[in-house]
PDB file of N, CA and C in Angstrom:
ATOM      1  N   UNK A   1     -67.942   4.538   9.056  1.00  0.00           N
ATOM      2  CA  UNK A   1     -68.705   3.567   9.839  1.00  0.00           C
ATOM      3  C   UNK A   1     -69.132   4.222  11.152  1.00  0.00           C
ATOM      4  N   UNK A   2     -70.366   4.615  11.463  1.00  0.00           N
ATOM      5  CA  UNK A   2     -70.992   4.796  12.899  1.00  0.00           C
ATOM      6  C   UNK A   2     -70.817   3.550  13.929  1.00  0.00           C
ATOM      7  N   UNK A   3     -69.984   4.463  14.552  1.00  0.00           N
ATOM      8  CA  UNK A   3     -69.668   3.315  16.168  1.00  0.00           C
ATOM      9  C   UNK A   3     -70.810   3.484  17.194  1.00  0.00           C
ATOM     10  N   UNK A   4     -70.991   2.049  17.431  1.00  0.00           N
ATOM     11  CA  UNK A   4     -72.498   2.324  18.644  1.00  0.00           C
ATOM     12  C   UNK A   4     -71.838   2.507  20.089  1.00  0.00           C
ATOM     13  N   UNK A   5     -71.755   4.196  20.570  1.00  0.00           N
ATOM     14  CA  UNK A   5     -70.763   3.996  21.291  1.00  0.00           C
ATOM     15  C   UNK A   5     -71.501   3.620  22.930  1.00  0.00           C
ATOM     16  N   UNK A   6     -72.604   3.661  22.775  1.00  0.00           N
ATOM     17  CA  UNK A   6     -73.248   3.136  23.830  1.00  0.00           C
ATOM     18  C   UNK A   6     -73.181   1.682  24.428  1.00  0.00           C
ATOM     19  N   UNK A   7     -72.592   0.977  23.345  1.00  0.00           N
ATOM     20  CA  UNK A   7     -72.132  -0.552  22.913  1.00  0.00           C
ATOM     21  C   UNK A   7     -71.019  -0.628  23.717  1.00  0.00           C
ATOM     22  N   UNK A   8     -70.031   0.115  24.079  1.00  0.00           N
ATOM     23  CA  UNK A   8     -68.846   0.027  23.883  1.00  0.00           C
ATOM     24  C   UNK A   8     -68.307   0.581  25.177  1.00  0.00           C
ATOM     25  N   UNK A   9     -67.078   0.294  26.097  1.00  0.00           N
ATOM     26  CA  UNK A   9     -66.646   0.066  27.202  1.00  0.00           C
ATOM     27  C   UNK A   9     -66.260   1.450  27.566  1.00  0.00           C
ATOM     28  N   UNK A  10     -66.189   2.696  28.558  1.00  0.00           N
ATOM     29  CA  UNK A  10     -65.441   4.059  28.494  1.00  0.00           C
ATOM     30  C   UNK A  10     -64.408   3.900  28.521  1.00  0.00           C
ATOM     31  N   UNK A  11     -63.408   2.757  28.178  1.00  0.00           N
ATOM     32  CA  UNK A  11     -62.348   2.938  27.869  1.00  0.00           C
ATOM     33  C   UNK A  11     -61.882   2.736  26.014  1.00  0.00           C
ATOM     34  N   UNK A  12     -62.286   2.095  25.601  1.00  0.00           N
ATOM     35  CA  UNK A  12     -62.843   1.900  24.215  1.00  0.00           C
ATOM     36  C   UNK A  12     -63.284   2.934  23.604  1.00  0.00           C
ATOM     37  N   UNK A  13     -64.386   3.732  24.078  1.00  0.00           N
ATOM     38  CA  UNK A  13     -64.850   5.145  23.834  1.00  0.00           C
ATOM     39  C   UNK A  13     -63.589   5.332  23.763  1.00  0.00           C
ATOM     40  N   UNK A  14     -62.716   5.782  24.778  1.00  0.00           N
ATOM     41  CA  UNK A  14     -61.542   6.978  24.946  1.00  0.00           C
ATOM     42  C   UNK A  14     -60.606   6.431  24.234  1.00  0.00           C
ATOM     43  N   UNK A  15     -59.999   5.632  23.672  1.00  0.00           N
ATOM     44  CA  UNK A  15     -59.342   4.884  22.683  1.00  0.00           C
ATOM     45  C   UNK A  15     -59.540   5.593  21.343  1.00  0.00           C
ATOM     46  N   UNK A  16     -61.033   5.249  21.053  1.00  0.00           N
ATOM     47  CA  UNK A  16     -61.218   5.650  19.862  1.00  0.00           C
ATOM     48  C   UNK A  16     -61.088   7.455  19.352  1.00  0.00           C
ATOM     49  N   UNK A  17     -61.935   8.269  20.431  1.00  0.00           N
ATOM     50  CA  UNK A  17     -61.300   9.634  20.628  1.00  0.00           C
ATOM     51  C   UNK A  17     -60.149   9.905  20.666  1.00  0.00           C
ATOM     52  N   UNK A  18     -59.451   9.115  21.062  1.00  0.00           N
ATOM     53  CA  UNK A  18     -57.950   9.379  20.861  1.00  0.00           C
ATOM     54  C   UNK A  18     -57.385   9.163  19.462  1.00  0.00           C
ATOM     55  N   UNK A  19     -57.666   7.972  18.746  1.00  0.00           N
ATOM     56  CA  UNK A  19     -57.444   7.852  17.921  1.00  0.00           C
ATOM     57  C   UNK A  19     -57.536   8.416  16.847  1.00  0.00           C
ATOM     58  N   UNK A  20     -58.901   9.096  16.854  1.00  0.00           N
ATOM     59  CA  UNK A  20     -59.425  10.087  16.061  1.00  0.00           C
ATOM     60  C   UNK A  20     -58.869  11.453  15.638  1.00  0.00           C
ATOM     61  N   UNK A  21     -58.447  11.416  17.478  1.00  0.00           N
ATOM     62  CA  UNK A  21     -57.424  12.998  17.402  1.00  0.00           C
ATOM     63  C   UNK A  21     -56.365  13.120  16.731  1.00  0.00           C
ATOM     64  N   UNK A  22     -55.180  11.672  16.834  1.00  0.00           N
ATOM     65  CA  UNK A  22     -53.986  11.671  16.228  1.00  0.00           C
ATOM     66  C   UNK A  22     -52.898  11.776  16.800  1.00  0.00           C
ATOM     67  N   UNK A  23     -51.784  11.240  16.503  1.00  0.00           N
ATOM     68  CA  UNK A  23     -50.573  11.078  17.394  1.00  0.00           C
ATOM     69  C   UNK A  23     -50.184  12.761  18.153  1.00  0.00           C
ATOM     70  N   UNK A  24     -50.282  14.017  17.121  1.00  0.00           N
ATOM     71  CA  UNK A  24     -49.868  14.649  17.556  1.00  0.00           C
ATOM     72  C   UNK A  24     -50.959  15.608  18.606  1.00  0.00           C
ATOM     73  N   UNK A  25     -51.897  14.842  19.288  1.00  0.00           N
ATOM     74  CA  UNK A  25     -53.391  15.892  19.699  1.00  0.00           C
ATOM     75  C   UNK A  25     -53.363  14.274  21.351  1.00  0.00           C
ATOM     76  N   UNK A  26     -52.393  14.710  21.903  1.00  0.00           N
ATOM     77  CA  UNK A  26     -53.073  13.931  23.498  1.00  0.00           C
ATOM     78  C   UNK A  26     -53.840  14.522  24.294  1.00  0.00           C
ATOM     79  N   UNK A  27     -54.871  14.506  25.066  1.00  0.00           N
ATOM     80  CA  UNK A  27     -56.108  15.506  25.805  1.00  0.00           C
ATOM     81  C   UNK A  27     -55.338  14.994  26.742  1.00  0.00           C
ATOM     82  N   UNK A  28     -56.048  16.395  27.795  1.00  0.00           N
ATOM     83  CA  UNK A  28     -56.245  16.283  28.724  1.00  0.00           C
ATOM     84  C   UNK A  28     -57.281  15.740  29.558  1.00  0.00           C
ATOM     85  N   UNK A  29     -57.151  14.372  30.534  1.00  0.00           N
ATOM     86  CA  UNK A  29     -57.997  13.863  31.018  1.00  0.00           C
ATOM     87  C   UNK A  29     -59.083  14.103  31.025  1.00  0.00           C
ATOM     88  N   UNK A  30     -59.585  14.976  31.557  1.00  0.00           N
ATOM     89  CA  UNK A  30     -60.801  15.505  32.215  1.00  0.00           C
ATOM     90  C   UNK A  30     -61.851  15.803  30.664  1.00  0.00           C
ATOM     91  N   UNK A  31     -61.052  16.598  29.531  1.00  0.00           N
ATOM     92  CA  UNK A  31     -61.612  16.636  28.677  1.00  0.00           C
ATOM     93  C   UNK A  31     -62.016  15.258  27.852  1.00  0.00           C
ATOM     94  N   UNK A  32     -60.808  14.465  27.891  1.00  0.00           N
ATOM     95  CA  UNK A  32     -61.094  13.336  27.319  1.00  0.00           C
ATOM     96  C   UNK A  32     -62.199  12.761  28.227  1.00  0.00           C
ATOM     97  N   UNK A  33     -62.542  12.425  28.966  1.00  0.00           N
ATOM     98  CA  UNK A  33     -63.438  11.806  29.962  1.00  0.00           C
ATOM     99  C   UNK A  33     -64.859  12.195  29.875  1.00  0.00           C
ATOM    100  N   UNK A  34     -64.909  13.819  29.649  1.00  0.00           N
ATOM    101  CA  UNK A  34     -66.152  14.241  29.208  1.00  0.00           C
ATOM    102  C   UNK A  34     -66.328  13.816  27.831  1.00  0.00           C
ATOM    103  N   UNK A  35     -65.720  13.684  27.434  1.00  0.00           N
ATOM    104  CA  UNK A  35     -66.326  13.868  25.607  1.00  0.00           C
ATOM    105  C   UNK A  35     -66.591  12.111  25.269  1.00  0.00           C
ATOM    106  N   UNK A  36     -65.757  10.979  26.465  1.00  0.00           N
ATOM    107  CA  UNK A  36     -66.628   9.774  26.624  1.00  0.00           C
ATOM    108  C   UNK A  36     -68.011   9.997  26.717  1.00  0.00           C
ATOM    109  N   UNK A  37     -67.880  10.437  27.986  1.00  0.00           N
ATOM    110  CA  UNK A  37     -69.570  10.583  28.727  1.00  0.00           C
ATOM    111  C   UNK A  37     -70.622  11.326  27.706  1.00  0.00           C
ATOM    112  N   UNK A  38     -70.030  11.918  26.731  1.00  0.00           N
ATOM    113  CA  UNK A  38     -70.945  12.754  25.727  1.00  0.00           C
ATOM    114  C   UNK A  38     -71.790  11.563  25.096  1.00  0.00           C
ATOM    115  N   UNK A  39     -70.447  11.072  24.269  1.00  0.00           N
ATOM    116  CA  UNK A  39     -70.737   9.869  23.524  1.00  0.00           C
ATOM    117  C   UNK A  39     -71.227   8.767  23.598  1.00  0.00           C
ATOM    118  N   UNK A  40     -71.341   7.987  24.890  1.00  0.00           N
ATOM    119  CA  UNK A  40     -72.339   7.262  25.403  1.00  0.00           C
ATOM    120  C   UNK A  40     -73.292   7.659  26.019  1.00  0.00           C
ATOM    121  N   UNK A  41     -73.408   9.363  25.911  1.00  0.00           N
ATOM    122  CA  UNK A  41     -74.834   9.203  26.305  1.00  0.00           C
ATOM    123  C   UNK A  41     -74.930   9.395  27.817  1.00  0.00           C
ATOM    124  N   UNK A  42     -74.472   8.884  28.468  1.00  0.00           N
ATOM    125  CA  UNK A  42     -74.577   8.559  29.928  1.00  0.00           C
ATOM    126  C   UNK A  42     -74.711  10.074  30.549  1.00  0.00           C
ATOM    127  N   UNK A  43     -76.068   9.499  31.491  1.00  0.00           N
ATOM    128  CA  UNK A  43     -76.216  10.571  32.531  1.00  0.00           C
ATOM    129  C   UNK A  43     -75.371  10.770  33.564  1.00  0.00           C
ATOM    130  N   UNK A  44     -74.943  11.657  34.316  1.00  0.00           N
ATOM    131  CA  UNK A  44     -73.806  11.598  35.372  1.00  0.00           C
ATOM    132  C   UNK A  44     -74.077  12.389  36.619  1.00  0.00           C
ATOM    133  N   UNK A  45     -74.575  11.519  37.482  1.00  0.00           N
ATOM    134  CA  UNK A  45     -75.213  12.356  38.845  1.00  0.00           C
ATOM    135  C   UNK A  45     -74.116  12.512  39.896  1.00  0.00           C
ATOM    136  N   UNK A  46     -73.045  12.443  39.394  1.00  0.00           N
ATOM    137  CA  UNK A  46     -71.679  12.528  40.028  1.00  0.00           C
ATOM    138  C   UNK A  46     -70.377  12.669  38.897  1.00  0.00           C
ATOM    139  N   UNK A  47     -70.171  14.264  38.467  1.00  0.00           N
ATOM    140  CA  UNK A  47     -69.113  14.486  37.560  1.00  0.00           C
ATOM    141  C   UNK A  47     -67.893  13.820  38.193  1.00  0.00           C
ATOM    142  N   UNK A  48     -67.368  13.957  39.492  1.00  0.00           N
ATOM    143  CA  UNK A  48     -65.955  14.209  39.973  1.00  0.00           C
ATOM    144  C   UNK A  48     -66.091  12.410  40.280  1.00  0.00           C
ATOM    145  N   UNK A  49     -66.849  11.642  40.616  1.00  0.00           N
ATOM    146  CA  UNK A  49     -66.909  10.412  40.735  1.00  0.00           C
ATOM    147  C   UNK A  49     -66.380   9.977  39.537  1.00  0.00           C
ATOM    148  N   UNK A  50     -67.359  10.046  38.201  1.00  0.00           N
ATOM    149  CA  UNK A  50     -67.184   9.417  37.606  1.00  0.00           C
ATOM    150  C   UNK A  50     -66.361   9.533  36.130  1.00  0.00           C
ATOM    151  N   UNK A  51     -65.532  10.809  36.578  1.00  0.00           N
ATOM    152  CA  UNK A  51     -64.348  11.527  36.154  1.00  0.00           C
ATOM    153  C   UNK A  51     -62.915   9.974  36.791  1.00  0.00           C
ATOM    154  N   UNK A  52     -63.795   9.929  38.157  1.00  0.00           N
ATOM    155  CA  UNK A  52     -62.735   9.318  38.848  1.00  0.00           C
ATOM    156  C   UNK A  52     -62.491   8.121  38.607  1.00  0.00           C
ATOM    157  N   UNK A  53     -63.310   7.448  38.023  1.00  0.00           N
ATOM    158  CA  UNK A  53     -63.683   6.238  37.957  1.00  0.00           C
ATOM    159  C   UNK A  53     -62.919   5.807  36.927  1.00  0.00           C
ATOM    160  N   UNK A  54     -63.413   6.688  35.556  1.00  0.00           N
ATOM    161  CA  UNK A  54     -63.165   6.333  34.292  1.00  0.00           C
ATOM    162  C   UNK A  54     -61.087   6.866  33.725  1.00  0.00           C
ATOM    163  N   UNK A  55     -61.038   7.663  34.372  1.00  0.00           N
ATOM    164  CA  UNK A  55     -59.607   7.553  34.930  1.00  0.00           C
ATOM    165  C   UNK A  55     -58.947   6.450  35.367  1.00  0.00           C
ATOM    166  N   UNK A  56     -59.402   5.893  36.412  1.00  0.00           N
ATOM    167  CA  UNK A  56     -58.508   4.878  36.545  1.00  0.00           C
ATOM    168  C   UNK A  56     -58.439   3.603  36.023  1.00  0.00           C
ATOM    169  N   UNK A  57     -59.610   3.350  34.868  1.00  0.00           N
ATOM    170  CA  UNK A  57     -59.871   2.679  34.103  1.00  0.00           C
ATOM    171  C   UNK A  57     -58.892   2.634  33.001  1.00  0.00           C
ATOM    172  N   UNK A  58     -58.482   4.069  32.410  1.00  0.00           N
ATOM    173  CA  UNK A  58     -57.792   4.206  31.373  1.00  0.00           C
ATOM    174  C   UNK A  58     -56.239   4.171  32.195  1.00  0.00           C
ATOM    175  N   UNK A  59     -56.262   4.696  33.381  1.00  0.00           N
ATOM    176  CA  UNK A  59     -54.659   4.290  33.874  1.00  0.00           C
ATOM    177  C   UNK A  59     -54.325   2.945  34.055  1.00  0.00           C
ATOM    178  N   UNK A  60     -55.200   1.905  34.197  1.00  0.00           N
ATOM    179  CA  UNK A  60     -54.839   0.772  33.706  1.00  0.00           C
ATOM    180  C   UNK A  60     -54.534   0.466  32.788  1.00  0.00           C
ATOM    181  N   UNK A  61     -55.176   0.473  31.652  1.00  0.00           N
ATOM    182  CA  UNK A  61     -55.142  -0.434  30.380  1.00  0.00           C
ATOM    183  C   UNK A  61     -54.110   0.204  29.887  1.00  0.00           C
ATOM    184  N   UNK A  62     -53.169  -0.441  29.407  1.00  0.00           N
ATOM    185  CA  UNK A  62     -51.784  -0.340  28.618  1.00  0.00           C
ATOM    186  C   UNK A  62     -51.749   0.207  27.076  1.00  0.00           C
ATOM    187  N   UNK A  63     -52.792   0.315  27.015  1.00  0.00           N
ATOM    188  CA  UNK A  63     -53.067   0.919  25.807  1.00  0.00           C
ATOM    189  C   UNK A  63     -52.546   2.368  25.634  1.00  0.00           C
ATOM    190  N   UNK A  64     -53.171   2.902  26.891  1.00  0.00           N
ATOM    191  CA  UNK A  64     -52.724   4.539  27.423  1.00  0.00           C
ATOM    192  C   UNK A  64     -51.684   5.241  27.604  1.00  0.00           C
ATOM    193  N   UNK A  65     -51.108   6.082  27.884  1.00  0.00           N
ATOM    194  CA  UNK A  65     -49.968   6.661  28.088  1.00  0.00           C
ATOM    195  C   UNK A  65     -49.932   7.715  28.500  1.00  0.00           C
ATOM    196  N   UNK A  66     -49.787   7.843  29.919  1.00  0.00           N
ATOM    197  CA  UNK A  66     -49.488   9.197  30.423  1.00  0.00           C
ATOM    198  C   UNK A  66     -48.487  10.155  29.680  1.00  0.00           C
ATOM    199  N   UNK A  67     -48.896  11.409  29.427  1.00  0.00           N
ATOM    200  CA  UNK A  67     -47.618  12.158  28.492  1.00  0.00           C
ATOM    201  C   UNK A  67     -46.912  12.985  29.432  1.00  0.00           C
ATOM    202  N   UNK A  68     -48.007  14.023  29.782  1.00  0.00           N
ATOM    203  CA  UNK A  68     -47.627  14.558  30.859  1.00  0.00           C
ATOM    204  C   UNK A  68     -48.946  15.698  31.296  1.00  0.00           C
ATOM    205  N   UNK A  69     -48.455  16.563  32.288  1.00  0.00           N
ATOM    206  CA  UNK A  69     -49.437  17.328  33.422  1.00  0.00           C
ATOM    207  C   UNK A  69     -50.930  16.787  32.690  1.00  0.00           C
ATOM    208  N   UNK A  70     -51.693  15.386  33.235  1.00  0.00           N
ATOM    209  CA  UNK A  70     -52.641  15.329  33.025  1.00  0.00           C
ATOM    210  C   UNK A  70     -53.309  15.262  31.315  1.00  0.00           C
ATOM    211  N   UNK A  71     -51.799  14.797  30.719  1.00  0.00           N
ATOM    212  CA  UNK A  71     -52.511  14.351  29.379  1.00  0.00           C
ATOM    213  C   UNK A  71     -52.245  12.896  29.071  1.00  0.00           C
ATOM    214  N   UNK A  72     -53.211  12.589  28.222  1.00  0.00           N
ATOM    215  CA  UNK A  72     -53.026  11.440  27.636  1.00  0.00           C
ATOM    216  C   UNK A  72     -52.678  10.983  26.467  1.00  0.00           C
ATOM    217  N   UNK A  73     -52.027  10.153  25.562  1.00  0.00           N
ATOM    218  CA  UNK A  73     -52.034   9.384  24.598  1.00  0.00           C
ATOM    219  C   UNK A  73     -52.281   8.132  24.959  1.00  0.00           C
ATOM    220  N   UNK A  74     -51.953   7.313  23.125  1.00  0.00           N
ATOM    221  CA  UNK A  74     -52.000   6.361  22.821  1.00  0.00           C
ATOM    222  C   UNK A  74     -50.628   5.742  23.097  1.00  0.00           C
ATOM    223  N   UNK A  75     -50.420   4.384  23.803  1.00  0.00           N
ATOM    224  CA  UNK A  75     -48.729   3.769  24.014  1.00  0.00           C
ATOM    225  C   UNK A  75     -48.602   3.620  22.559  1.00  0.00           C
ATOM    226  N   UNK A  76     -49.464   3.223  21.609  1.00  0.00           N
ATOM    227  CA  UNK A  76     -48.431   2.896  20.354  1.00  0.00           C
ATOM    228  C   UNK A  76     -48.198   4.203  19.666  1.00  0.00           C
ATOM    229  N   UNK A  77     -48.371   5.318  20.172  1.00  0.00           N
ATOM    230  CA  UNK A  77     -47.965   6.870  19.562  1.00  0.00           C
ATOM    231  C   UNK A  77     -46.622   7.018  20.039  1.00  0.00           C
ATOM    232  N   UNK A  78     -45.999   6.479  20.877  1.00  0.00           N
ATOM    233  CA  UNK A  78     -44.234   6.495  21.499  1.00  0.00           C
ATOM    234  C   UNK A  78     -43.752   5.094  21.384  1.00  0.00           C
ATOM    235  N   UNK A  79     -42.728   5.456  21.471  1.00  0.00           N
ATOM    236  CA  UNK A  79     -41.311   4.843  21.230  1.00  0.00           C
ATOM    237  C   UNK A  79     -41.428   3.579  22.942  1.00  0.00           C
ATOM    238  N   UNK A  80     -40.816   2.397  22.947  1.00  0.00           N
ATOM    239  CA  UNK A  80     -41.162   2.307  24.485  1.00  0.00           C
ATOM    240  C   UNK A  80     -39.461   2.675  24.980  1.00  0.00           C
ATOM    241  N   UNK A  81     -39.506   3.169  26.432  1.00  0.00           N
ATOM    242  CA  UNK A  81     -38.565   3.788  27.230  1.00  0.00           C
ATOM    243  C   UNK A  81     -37.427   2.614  27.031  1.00  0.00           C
ATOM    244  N   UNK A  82     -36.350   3.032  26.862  1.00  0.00           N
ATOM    245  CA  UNK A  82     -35.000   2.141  27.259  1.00  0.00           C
ATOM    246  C   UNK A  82     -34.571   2.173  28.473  1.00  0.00           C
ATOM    247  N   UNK A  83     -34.594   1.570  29.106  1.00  0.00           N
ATOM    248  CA  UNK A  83     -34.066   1.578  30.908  1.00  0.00           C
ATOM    249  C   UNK A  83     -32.897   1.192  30.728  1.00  0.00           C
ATOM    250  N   UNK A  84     -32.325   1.842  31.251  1.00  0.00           N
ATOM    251  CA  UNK A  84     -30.566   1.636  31.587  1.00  0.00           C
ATOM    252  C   UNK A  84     -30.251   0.558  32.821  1.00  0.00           C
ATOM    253  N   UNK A  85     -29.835  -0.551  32.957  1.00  0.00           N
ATOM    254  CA  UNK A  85     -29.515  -0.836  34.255  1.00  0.00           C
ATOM    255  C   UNK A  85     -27.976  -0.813  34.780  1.00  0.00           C
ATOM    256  N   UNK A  86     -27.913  -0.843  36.122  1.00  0.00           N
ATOM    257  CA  UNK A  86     -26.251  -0.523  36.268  1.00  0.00           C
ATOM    258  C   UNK A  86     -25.226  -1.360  35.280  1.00  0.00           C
ATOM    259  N   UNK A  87     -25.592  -2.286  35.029  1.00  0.00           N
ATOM    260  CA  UNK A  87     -24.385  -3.768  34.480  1.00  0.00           C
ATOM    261  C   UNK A  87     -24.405  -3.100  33.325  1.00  0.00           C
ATOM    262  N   UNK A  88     -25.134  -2.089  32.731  1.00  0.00           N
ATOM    263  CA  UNK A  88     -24.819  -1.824  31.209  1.00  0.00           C
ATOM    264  C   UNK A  88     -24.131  -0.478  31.286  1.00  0.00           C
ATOM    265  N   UNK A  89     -23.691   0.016  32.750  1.00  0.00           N
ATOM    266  CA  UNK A  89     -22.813   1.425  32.192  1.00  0.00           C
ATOM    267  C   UNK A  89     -21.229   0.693  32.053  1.00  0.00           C
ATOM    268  N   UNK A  90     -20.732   1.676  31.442  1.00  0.00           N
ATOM    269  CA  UNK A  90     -19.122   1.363  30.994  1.00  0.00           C
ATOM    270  C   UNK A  90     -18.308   1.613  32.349  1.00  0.00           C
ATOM    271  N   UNK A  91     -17.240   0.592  32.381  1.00  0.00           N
ATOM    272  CA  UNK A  91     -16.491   0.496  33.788  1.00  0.00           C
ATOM    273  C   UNK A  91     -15.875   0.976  33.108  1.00  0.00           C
ATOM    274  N   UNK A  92     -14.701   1.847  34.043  1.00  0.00           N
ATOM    275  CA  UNK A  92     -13.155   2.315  33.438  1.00  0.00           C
ATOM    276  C   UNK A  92     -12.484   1.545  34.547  1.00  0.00           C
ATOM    277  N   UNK A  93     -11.358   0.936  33.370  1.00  0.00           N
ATOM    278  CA  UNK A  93     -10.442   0.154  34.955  1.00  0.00           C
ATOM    279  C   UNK A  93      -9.542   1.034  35.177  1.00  0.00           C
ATOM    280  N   UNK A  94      -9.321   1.138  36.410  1.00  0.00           N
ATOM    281  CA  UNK A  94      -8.401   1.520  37.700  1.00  0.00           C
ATOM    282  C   UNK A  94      -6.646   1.710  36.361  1.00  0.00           C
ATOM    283  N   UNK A  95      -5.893   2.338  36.717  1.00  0.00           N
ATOM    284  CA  UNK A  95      -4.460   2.306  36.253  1.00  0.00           C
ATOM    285  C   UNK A  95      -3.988   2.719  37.337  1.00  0.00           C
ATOM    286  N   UNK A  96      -2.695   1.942  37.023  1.00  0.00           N
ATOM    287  CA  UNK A  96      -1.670   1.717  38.538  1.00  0.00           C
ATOM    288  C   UNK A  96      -0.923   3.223  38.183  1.00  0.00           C
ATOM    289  N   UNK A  97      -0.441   3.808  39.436  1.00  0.00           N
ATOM    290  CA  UNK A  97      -0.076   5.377  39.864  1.00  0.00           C
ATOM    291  C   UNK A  97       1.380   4.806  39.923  1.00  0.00           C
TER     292      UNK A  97
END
């Protein structure tokens, strides 16, 4: 099915590129961001703007997932984090000396 990606939101774009790539293929921002802007087409009279823009677009939406140094996935490609809070570590009680 041809996606009209001109139709479609740069975060949606980058969704679907992602998706495409596969759990084990997260880009790096900047690449992912260009290869939006490919795909819709869009002219860009400001790379680093609208690098900037569309970044923080995708650091919103929960969809995303920072992996690491500047890459991205998909959140449903991981596991979600277990947070430990204090009340759940193990006490040892005290014994009398």
């Amino acid at each position: 099915m041809e996606e009209n990606f001109a139709q479609m939101s740069e975060v949606d774009v980058a969704y679907q590129i992602l998706s495409e790539a596969g759990k084990d293929n997260p880009m790096y921002f900047k690449k992912l961001i260009r290869e939006v802007i490919a795909r819709k087409g869009k002219t860009v009279q400001n790379e680093a703007a609208a690098i900037s823009e569309i970044y923080t677009m995708i650091n919103m939406d929960s969809r995303f997932q920072h992996v690491s140094d500047g890459q991205w996935g998909l959140t449903d490609w991981y596991p979600p984090e277990t947070k430990r809070s204090r009340s759940s570590t193990t006490k040892i009680p005290k014994t009398a000396s």
